[in-house]
N, C-alpha and C. Protein backbone atom coordinates (compact mmCIF):
# COMPACT_ATOMS: atom_id res chain seq x y z
N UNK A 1 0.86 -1.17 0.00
CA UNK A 1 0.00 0.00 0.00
C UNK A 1 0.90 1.23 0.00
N UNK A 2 0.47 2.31 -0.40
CA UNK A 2 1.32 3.51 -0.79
C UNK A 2 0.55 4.63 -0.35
N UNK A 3 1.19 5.76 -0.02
CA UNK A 3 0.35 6.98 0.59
C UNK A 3 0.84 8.03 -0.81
N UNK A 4 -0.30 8.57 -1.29
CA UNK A 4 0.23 9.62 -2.08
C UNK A 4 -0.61 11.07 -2.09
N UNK A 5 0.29 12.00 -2.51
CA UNK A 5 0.11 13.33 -2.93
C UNK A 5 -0.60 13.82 -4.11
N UNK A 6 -1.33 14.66 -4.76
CA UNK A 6 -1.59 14.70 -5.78
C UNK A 6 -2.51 15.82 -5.61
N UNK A 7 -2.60 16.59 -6.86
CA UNK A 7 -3.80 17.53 -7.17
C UNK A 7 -4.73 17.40 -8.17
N UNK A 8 -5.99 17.74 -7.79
CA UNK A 8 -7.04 17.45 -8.80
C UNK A 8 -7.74 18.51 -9.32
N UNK A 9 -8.12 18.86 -10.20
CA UNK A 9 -8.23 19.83 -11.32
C UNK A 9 -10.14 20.16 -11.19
N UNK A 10 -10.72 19.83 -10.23
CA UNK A 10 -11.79 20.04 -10.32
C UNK A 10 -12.42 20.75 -9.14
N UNK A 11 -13.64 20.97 -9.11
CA UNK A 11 -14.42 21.70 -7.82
C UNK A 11 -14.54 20.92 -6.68
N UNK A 12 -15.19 19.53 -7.13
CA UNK A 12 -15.18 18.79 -6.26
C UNK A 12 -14.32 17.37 -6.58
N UNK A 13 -13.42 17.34 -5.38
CA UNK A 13 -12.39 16.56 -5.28
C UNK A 13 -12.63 15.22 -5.06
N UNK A 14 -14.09 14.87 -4.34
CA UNK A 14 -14.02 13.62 -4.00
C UNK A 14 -13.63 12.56 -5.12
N UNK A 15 -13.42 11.26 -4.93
CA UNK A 15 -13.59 9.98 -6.45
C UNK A 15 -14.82 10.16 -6.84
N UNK A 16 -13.99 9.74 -8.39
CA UNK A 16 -14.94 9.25 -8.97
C UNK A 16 -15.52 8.25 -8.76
N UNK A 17 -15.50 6.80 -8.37
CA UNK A 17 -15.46 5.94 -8.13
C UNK A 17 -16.11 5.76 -6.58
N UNK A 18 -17.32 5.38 -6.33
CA UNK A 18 -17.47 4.93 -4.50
C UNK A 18 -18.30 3.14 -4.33
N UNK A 19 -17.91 2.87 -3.73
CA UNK A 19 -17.00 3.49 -2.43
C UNK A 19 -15.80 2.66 -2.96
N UNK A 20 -14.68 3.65 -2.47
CA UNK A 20 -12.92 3.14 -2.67
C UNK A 20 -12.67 2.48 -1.15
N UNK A 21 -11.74 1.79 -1.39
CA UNK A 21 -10.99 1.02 -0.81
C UNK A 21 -10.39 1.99 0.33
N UNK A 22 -9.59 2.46 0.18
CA UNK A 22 -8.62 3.83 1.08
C UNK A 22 -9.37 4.72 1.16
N UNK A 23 -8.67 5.05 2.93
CA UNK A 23 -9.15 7.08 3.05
C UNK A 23 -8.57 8.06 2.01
N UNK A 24 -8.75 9.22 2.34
CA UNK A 24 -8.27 9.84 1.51
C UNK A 24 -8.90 11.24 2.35
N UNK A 25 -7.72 12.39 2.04
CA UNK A 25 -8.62 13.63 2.55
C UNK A 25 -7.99 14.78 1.31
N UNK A 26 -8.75 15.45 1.75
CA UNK A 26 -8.38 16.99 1.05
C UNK A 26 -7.36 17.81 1.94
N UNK A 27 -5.87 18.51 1.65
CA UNK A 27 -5.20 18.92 2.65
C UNK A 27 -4.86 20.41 2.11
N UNK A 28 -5.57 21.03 1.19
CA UNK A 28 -5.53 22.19 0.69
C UNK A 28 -5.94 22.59 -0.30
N UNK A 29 -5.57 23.72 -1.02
CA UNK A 29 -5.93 23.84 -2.85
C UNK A 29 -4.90 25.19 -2.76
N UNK A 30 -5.31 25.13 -4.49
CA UNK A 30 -5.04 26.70 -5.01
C UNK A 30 -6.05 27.00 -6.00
N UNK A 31 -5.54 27.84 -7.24
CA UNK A 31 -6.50 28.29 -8.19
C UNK A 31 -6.51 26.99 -8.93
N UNK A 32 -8.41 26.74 -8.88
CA UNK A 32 -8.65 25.54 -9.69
C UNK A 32 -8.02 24.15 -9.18
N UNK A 33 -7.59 23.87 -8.20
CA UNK A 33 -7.43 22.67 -7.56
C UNK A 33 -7.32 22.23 -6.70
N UNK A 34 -7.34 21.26 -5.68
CA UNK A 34 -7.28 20.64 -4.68
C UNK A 34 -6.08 19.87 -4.53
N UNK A 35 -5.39 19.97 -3.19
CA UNK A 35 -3.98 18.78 -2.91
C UNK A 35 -5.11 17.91 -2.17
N UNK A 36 -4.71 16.21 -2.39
CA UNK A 36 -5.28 15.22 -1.95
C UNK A 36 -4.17 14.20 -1.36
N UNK A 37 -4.28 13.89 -0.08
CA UNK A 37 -3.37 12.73 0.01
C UNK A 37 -4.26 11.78 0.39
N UNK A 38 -3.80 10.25 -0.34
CA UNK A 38 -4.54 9.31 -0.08
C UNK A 38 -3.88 8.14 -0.24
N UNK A 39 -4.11 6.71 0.55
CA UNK A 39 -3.77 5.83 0.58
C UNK A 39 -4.27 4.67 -1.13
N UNK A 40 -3.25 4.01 -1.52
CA UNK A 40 -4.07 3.76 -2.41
C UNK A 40 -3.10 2.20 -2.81
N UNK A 41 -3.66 0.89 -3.68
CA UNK A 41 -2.77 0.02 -3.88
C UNK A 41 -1.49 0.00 -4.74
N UNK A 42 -2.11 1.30 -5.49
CA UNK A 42 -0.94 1.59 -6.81
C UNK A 42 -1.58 2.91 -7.09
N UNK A 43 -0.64 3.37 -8.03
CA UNK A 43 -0.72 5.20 -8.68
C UNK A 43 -1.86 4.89 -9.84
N UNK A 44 -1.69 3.47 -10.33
CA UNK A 44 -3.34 2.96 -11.09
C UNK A 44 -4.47 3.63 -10.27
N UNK A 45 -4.25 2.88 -9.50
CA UNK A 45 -5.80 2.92 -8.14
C UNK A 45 -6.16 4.42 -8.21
N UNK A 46 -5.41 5.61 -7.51
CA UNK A 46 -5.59 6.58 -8.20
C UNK A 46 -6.23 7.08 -9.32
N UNK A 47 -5.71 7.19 -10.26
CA UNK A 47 -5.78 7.31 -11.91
C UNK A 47 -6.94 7.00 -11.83
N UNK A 48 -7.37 5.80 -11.50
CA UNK A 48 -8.91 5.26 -11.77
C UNK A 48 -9.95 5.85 -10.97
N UNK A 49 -9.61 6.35 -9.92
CA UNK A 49 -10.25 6.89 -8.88
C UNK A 49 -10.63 8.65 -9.54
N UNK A 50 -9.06 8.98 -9.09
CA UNK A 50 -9.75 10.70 -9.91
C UNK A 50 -8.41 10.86 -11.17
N UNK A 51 -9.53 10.49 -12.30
CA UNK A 51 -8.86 10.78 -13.87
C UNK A 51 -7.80 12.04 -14.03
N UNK A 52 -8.16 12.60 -13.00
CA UNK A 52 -7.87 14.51 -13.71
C UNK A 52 -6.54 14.62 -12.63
N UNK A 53 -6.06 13.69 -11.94
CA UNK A 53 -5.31 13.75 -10.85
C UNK A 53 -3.74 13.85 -11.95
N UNK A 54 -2.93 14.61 -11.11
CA UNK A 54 -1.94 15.43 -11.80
C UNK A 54 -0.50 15.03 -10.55
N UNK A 55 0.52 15.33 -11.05
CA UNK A 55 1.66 15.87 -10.04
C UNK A 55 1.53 14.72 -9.02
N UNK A 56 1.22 13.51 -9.14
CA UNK A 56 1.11 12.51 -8.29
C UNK A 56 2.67 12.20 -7.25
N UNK A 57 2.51 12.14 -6.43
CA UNK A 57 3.83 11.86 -5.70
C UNK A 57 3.45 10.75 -4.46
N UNK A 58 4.21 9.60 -4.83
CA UNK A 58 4.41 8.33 -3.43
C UNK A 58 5.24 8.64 -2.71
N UNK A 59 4.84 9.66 -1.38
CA UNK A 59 6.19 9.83 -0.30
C UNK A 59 5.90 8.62 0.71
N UNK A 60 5.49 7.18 0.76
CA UNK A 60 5.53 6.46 1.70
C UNK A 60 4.61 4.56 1.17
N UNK A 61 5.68 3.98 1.54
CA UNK A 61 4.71 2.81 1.31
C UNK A 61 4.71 2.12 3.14
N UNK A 62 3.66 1.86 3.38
CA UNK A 62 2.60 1.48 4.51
C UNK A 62 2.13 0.04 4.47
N UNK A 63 2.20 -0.71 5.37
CA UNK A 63 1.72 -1.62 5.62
C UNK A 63 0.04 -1.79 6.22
N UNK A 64 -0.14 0.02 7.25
CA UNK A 64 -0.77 0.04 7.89
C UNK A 64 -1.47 1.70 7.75
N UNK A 65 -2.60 1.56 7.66
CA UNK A 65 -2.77 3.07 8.13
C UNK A 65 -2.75 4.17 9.14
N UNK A 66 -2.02 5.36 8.77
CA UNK A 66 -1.79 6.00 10.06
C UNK A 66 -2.32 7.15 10.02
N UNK A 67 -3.47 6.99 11.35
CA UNK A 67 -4.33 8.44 11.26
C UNK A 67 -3.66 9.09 12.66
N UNK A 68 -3.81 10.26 12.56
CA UNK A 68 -3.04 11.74 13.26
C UNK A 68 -4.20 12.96 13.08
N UNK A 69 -3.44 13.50 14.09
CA UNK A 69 -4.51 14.65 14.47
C UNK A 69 -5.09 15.46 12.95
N UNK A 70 -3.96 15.45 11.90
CA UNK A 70 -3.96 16.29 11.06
C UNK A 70 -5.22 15.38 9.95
N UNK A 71 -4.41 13.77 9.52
CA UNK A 71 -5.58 13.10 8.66
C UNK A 71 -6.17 11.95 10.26
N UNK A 72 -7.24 12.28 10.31
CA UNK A 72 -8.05 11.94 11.24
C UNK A 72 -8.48 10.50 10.41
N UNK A 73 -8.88 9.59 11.26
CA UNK A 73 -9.54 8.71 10.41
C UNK A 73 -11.35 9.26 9.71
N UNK A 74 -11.42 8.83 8.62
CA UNK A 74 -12.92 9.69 8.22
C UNK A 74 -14.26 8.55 8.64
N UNK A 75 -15.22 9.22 8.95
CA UNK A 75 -15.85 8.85 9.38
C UNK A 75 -16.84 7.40 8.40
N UNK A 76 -16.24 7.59 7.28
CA UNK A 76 -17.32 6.83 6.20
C UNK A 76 -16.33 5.31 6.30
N UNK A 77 -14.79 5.88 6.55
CA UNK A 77 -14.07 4.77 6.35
C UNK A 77 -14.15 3.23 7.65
N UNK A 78 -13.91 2.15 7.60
CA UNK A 78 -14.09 1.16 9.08
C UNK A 78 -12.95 0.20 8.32
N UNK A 79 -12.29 0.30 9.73
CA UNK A 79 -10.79 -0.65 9.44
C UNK A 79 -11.47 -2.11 9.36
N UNK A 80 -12.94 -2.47 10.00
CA UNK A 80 -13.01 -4.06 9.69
C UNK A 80 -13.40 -4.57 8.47
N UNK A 81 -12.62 -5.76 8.26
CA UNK A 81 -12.68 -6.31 6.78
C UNK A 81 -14.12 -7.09 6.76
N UNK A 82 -14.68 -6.70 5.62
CA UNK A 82 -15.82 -7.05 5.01
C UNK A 82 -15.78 -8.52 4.30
């Protein structure tokens, strides 16, 4: 599993795609985009998730997810396996 960076080119940032596998949050923007970091199996997973996703960067591969004050765990997400 991989944690990545990336910006998305639209208004609304969430996936395309629901429900995904990984959290994921919004950790800023600028003009016309959103920074997103999100856990994901590959930079595919991504891609498939939000098309328009740009400037992708893997600063971490994870075994485990790690939520912190800053990415909180989200409320839609549940660590038990289905």
């Amino acid at each position: 599993m991989i944690k990545v960076r990336f910006k998305t080119w639209c208004e609304d940032y969430r996936p395309l795609n629901w429900p995904i596998k990984h959290p994921y949050w919004c950790t800023g923007g600028g003009d016309g985009y959103s920074i997103i970091v999100a856990y994901a199996d590959s930079v595919e997973e991504i891609q498939t998730n939000w098309p328009d996703a740009t400037d992708i960067d893997v600063f971490e591969e994870n075994t485990k997810y790690e939520f912190t004050q800053r990415f909180q765990q989200p409320s839609w997400f549940s660590l038990e396996v289905k």
